[in-house]
Each structure stands twice: as C-alpha cells, then as structure tokens.
N, C-alpha and C. Protein backbone atom coordinates (compact mmCIF):
# COMPACT_ATOMS: atom_id res chain seq x y z
N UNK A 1 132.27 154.12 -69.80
CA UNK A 1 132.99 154.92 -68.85
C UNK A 1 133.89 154.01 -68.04
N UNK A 2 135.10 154.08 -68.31
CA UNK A 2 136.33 153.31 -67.47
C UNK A 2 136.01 153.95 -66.10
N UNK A 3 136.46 152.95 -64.81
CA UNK A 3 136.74 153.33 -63.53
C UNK A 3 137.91 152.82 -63.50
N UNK A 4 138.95 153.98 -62.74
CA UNK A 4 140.03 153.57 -62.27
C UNK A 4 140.02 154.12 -60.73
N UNK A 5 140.92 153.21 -60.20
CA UNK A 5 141.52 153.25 -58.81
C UNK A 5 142.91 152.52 -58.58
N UNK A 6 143.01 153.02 -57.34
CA UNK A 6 144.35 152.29 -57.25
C UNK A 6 144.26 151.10 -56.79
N UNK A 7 145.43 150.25 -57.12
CA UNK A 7 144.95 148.67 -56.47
C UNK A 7 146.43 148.51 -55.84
N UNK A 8 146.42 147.76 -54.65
CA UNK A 8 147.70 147.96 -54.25
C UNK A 8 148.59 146.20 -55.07
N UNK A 9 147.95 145.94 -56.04
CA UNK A 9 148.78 144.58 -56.26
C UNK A 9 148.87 145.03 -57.84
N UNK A 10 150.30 144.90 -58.52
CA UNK A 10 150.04 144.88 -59.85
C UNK A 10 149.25 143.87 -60.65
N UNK A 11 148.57 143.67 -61.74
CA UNK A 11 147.48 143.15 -62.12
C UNK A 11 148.39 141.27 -62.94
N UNK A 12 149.76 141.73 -63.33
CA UNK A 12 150.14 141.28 -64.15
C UNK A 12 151.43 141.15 -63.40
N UNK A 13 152.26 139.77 -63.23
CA UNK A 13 153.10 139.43 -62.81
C UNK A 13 154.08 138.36 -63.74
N UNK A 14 155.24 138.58 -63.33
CA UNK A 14 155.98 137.74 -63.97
C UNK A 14 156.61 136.99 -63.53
N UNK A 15 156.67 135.60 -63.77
CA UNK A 15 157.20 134.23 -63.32
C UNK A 15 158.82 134.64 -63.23
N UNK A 16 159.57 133.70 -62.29
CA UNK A 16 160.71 133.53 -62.45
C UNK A 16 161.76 133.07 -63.66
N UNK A 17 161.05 132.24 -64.77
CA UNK A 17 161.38 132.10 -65.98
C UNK A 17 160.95 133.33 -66.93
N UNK A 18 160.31 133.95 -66.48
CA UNK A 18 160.16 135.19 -67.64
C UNK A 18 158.42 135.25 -68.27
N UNK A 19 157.75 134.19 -67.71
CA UNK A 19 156.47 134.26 -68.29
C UNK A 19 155.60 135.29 -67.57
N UNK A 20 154.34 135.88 -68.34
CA UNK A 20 153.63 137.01 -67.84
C UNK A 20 152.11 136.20 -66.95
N UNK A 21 151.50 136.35 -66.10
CA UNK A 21 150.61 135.66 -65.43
C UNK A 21 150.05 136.90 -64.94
N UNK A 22 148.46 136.84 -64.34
CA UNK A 22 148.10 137.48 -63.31
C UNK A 22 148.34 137.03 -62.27
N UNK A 23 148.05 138.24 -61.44
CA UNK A 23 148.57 138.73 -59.67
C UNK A 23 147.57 137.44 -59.37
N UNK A 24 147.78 136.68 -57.83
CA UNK A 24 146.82 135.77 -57.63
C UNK A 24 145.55 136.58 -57.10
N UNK A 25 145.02 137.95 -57.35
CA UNK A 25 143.97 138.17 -57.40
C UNK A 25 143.24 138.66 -58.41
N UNK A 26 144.39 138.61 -58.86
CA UNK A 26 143.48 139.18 -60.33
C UNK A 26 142.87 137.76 -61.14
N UNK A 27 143.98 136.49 -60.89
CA UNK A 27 143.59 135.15 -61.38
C UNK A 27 142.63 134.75 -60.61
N UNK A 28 142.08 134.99 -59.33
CA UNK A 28 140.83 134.48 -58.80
C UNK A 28 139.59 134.98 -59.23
N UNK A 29 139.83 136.35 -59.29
CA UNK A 29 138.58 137.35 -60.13
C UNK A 29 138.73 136.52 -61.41
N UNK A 30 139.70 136.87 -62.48
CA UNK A 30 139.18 136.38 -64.12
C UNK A 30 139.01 134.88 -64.36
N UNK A 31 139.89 134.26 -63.68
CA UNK A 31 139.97 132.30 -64.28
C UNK A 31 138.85 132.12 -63.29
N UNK A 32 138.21 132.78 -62.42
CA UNK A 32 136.96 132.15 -61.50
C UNK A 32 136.24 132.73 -62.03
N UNK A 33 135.66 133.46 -62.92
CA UNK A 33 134.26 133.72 -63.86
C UNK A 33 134.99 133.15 -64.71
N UNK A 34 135.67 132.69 -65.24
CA UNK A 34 135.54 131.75 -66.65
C UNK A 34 135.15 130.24 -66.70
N UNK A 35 135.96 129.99 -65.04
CA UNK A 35 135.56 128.59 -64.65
C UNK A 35 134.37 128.31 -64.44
N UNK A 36 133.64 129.42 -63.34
CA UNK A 36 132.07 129.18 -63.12
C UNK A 36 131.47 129.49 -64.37
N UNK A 37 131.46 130.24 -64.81
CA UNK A 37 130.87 130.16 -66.40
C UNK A 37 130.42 128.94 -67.08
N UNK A 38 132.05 128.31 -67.58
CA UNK A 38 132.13 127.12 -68.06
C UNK A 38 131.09 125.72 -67.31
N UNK A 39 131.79 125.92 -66.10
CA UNK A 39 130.44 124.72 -65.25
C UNK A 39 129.12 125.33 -65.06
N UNK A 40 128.59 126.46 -64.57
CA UNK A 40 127.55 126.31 -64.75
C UNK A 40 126.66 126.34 -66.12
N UNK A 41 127.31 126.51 -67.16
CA UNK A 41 126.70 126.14 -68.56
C UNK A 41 126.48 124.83 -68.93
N UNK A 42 127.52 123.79 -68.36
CA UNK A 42 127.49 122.97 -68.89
C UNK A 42 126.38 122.55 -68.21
N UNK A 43 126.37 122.26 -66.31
CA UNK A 43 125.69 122.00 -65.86
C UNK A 43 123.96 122.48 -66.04
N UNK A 44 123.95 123.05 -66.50
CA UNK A 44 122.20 123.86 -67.16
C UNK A 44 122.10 123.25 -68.28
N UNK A 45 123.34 123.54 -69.65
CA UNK A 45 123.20 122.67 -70.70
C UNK A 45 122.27 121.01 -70.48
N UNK A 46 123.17 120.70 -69.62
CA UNK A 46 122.81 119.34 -69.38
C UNK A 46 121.22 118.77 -68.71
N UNK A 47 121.28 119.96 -67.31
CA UNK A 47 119.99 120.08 -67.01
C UNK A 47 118.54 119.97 -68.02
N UNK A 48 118.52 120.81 -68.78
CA UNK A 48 117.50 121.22 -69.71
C UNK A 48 117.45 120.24 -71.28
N UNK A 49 118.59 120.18 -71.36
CA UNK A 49 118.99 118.69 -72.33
C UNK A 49 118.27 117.39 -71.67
N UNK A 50 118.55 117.13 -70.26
CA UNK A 50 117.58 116.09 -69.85
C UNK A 50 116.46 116.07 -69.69
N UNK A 51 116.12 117.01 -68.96
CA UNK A 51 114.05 117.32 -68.85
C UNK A 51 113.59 117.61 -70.04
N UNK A 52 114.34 118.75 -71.30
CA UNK A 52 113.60 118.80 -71.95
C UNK A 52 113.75 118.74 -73.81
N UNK A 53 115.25 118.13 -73.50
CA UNK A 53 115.31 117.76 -74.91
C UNK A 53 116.04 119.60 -75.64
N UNK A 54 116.43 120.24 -74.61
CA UNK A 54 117.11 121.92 -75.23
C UNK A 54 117.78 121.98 -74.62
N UNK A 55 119.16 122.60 -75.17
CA UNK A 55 120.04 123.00 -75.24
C UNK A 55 119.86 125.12 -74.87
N UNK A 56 120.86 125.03 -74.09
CA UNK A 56 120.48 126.76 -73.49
C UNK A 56 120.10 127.91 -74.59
N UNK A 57 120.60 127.18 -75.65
CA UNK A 57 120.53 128.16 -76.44
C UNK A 57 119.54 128.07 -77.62
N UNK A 58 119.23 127.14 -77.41
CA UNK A 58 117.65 126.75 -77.86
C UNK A 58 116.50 126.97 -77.11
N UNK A 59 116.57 127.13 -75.67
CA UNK A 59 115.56 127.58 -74.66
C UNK A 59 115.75 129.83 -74.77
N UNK A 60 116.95 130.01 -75.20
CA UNK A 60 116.93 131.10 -75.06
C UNK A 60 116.15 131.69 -76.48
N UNK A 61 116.46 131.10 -77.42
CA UNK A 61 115.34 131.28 -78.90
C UNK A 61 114.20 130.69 -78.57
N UNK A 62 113.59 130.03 -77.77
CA UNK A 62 112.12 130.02 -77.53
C UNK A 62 111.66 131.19 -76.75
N UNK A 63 112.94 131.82 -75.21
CA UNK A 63 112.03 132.67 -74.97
C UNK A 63 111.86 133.93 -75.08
N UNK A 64 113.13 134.21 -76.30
CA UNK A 64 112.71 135.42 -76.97
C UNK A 64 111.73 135.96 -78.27
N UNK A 65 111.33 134.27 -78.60
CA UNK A 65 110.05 134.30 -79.59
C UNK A 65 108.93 134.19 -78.51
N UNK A 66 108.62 133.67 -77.18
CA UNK A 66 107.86 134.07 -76.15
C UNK A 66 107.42 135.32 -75.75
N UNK A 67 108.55 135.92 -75.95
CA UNK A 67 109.06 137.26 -75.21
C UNK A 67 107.98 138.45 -76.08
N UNK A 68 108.01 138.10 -77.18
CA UNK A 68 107.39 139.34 -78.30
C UNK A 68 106.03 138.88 -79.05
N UNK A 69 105.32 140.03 -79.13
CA UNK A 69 103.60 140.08 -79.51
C UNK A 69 104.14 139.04 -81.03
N UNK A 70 103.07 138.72 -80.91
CA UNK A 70 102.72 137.80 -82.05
C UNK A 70 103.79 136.34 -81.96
N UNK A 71 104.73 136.24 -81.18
CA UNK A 71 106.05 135.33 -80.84
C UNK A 71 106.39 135.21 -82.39
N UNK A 72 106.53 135.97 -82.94
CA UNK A 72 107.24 135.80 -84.31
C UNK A 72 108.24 137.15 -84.46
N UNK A 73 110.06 136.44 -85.29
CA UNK A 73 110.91 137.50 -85.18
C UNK A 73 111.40 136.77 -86.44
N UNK A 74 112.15 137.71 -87.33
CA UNK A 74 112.93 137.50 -88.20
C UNK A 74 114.12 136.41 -87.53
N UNK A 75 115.06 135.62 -88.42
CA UNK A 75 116.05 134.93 -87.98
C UNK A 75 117.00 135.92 -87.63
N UNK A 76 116.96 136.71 -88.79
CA UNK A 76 118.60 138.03 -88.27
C UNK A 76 118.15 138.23 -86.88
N UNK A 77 117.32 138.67 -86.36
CA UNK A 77 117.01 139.64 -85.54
C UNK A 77 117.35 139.14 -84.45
N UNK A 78 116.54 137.31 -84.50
CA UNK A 78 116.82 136.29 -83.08
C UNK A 78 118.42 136.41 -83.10
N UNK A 79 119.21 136.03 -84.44
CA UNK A 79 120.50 135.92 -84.10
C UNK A 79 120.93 137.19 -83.23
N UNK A 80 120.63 138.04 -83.68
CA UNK A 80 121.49 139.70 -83.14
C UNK A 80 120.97 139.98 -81.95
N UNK A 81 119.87 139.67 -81.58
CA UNK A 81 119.09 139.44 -80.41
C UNK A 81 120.04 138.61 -79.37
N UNK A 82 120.54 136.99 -79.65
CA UNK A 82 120.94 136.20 -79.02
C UNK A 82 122.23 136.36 -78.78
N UNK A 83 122.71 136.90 -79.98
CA UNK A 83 124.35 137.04 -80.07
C UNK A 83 124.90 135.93 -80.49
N UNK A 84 124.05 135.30 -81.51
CA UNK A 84 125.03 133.97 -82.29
C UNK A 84 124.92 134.33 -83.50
N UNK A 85 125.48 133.49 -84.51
CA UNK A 85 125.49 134.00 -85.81
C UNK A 85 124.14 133.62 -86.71
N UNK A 86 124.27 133.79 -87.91
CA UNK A 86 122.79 133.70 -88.26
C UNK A 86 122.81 132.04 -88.73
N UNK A 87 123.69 131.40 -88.94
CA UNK A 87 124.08 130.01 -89.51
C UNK A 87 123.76 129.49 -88.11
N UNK A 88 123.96 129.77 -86.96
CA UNK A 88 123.90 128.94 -85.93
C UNK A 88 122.36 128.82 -85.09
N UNK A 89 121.98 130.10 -85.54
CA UNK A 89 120.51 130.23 -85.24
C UNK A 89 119.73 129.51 -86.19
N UNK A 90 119.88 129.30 -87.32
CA UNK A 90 119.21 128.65 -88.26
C UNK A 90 119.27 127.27 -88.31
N UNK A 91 120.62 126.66 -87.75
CA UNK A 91 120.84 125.21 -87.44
C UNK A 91 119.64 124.80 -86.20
N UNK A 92 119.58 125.53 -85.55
CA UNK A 92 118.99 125.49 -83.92
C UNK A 92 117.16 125.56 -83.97
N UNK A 93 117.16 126.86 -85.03
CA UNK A 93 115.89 126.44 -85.64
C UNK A 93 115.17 125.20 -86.25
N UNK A 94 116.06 124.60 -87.41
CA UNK A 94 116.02 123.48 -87.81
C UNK A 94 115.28 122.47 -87.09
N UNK A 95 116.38 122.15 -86.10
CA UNK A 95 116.03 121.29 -84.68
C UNK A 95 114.90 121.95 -83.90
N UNK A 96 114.40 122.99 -83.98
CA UNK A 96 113.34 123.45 -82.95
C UNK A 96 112.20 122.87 -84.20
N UNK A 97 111.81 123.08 -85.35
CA UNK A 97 111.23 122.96 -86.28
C UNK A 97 110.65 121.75 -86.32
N UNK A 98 111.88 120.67 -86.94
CA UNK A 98 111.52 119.32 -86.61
C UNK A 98 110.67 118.93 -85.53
N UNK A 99 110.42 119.29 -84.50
CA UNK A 99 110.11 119.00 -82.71
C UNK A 99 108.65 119.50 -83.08
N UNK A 100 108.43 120.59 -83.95
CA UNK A 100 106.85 120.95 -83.90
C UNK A 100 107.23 122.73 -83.16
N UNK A 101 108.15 122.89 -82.85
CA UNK A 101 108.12 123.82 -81.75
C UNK A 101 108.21 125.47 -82.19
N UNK A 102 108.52 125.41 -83.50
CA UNK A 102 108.32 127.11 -84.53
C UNK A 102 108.60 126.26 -85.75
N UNK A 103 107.89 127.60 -86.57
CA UNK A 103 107.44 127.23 -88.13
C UNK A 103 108.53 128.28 -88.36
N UNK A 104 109.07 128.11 -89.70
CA UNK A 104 109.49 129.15 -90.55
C UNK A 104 108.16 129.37 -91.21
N UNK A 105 108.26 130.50 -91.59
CA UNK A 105 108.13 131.98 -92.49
C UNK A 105 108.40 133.08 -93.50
N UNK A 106 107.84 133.13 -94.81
CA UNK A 106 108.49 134.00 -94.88
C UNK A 106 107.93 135.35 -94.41
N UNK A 107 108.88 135.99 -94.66
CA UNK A 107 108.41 137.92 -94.14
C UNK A 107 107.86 138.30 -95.13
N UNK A 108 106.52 138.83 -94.53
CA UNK A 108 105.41 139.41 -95.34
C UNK A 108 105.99 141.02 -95.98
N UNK A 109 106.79 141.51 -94.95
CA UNK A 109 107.74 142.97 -95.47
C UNK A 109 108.99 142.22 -96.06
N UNK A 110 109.46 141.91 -96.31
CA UNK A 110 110.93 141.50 -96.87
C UNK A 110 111.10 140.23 -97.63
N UNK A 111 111.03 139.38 -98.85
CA UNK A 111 110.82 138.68 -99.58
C UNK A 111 112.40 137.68 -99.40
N UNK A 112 113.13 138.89 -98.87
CA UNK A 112 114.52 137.73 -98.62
C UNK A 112 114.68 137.02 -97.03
N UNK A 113 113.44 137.97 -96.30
CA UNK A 113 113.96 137.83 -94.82
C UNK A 113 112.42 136.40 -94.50
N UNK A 114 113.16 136.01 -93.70
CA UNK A 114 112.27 134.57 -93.01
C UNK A 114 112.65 134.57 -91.75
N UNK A 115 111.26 134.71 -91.05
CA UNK A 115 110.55 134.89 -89.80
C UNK A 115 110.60 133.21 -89.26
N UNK A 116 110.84 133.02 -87.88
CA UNK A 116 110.41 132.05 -87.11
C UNK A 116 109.13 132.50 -86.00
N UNK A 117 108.30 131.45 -86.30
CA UNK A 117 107.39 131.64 -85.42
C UNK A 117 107.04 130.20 -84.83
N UNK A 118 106.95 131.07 -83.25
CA UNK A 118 106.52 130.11 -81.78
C UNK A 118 105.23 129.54 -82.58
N UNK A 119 104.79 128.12 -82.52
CA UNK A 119 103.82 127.24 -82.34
C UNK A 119 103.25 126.95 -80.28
N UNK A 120 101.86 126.74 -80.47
CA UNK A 120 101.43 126.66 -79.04
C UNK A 120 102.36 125.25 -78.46
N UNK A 121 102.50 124.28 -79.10
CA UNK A 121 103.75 123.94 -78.76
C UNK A 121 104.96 124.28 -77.88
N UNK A 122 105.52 125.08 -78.60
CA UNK A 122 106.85 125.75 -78.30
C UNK A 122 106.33 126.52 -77.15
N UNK A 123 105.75 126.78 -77.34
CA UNK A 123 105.63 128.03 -75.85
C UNK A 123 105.35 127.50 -74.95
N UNK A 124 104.42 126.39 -74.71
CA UNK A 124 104.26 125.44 -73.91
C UNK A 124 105.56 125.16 -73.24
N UNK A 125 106.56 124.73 -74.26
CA UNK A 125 108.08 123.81 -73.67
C UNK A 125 108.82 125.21 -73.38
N UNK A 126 108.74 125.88 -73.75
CA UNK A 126 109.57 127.19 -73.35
C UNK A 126 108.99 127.36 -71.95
N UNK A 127 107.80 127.55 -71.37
CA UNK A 127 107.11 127.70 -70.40
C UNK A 127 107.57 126.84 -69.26
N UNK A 128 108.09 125.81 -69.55
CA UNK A 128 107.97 124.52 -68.56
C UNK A 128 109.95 124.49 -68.82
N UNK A 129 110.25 124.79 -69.86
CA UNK A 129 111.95 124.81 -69.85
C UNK A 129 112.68 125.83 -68.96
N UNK A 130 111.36 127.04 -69.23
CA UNK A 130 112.05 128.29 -68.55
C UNK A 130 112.20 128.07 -67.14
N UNK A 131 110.68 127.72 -66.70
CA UNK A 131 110.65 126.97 -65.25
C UNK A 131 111.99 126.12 -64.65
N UNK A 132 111.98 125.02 -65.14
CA UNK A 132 113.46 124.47 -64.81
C UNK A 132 114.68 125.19 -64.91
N UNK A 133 114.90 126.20 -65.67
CA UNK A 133 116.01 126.49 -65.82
C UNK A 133 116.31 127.88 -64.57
N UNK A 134 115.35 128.37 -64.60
CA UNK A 134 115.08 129.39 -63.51
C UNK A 134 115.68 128.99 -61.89
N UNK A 135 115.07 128.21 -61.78
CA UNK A 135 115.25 127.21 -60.72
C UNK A 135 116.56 126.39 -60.55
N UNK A 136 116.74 125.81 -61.40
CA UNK A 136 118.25 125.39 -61.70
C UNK A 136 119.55 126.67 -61.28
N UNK A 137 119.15 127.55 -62.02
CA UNK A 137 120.06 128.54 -61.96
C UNK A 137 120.46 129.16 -60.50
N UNK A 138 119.00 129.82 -59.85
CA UNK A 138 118.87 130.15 -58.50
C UNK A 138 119.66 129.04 -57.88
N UNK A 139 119.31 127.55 -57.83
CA UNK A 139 119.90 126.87 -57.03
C UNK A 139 121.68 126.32 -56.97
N UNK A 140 122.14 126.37 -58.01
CA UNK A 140 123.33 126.48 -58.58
C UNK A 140 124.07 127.84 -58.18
N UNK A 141 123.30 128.44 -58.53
CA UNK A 141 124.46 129.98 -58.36
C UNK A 141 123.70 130.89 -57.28
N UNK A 142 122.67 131.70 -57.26
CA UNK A 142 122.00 132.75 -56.45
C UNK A 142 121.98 131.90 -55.05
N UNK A 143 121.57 130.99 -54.58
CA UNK A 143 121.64 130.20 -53.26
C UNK A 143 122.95 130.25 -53.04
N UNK A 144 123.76 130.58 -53.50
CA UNK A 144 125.54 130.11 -52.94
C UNK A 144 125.76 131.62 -52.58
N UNK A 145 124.75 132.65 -53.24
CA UNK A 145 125.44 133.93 -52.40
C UNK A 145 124.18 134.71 -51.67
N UNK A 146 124.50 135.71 -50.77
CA UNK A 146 123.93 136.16 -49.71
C UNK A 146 123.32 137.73 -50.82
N UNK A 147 122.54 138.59 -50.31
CA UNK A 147 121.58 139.39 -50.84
C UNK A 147 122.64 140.82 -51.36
N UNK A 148 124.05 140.75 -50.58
CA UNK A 148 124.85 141.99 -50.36
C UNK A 148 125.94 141.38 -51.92
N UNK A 149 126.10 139.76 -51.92
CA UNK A 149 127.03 140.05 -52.90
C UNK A 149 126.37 140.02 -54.46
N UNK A 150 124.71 139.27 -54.35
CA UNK A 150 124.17 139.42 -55.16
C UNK A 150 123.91 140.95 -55.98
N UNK A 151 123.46 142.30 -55.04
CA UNK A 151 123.58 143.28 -55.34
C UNK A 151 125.35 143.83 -55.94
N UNK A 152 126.55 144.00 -55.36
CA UNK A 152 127.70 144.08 -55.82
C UNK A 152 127.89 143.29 -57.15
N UNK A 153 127.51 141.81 -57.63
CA UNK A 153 127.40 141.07 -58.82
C UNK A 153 126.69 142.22 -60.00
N UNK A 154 125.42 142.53 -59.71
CA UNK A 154 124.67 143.55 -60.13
C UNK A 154 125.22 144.22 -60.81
N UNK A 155 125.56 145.31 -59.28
CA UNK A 155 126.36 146.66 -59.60
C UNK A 155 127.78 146.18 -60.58
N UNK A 156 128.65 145.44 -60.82
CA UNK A 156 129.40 145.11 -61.42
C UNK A 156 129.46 145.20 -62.80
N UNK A 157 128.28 143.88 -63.15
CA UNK A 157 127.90 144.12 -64.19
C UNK A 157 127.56 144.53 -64.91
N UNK A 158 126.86 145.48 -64.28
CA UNK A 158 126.08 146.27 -65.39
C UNK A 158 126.91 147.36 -66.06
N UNK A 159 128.33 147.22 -65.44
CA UNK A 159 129.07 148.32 -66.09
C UNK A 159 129.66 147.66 -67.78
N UNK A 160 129.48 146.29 -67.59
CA UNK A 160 129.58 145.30 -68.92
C UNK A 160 128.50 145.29 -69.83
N UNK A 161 127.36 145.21 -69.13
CA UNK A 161 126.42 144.87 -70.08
C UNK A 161 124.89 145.68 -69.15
N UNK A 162 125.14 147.25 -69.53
CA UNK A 162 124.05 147.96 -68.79
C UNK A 162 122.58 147.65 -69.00
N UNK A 163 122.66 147.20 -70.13
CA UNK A 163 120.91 146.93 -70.63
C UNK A 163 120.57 145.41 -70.32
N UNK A 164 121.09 144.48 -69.68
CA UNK A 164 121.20 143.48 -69.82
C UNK A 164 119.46 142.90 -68.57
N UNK A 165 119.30 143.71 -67.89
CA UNK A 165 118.05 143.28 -67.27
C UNK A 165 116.44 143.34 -68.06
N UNK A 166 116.80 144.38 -68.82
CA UNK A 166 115.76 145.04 -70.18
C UNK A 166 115.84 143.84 -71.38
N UNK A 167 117.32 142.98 -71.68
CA UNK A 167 116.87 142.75 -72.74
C UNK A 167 117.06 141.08 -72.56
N UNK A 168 117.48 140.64 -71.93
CA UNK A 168 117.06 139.53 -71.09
C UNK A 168 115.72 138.59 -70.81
N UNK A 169 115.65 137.82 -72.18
CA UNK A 169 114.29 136.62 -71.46
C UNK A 169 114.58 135.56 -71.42
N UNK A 170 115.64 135.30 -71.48
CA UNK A 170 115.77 133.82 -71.48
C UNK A 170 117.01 133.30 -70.08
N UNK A 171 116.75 133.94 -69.09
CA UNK A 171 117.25 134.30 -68.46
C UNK A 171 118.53 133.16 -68.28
C-alpha cells in the first residue's frame, strides 16, 4: 500500500549543468541510510570477525539454524530464508563446516536436497556471537536515538519489510 502526501520540496532536482540529483532532503533521508548501512556493517562485520572468527552473515546462518526445532534446515531454505543465493550460502557453510560448527546432510525427504545442521558447537558460538553482536548493535545505533525516533524507525519500516520482527533471528 503506497502512502502519498504532499511534500513541499520536489524530490528530484536539477543541477545547473543539466544533471538530475535529489532535493537536499531527500539526499539526507536516502545517501544517509545507505551510508549508515554501509558503516554500520562494516563496523559489526569487523566486530564479530574479531571476537569470533564470523562474518554477519555467517552469524545470521547460525542463528537461523538456532532459531528452528531440531537446528537443522535445508540449504535452499537458509538461502531464501537469508536472502543470499544458494552458491553463497553454501560457500559460508563450507567455512562454518570446517570450524566444527554444522554438518551437512543429506535430506531424509528429498535425495537431491542437503540439510545443514547446528553442531553443540555452533550454537554455543552463535550464542556468544549473538551476544556481541546484540550489544554492538544497540551501542552503535539504538543508543544514538531516543525511544520516539526509535518507534517512527519502526513505524517506517515496517511499511518495507512488515514481517520483518517475526522473521528475524539473527538480528
């Protein structure tokens, strides 16, 4: 469901040479979530790369094999789950594998499909990754805003990504 309103600034402006740019508020809204984006990924990347040897997106495939009874999921599923491709989940596995931290599998229903499964291991480091990263995050981003813009962030979002508190474990 689109919301429209009126905005009193056009969104899209044009340079004196002829080039198209956003309004300088529309460039503070979009290039400032792309920028904070960008740094605080890296900065977490890096975080969790140092304490614990993962990469965000390797902590986020531990804690959605955390997340579910038996901590075992098909690879498609983690990928479509995570939103990476299935080549990139499987590289990531690899590296989780090696570490001790999930076994492949195959699927007891599907003879083509192969399951990753959490080792007490892995859940362990997922446990203690999630911890840091939780914390990291709050202190990086949620400490920089007050309880009113945290709710408006919320309300925002969720017009992007409504299910996103439901399907969310790797936070």
């Amino acid at each position: 469901m689109a919301t429209t309103s009126k905005r009193s600034s056009p969104p899209i402006v044009t340079r004196s040479d002829g080039f198209p740019e956003w309004s300088h508020e529309y460039a503070a809204a979009w290039i400032g979530l792309l920028a904070t984006h960008r740094r605080l990924t890296r900065e977490l990347d890096g975080e969790l790369e140092a304490a614990h040897g993962l990469t965000l997106s390797g902590l986020e495939l531990l804690a959605r094999l955390a997340s579910v009874l038996e901590h075992r999921l098909r690879l498609s599923v983690l990928a479509g789950e995570a939103g990476l491709s299935l080549s990139r989940v499987s590289r990531i596995v690899d590296a989780l594998e090696a570490r001790g931290l999930v076994e492949r599998q195959n699927c007891p229903t599907d003879a083509r499909a192969i399951n990753a499964q959490l080792t007490a291991a892995g859940l362990a480091l997922a446990q203690a990754a999630q911890t840091t990263h939780l914390a990291a995050v709050r202190e990086r981003f949620f400490d920089r805003l007050d309880e009113r813009e945290i709710a408006t962030l919320a309300e925002v979002f969720a017009r992007f990504a409504p299910d996103a508190p439901s399907t969310c474990s790797a936070g």
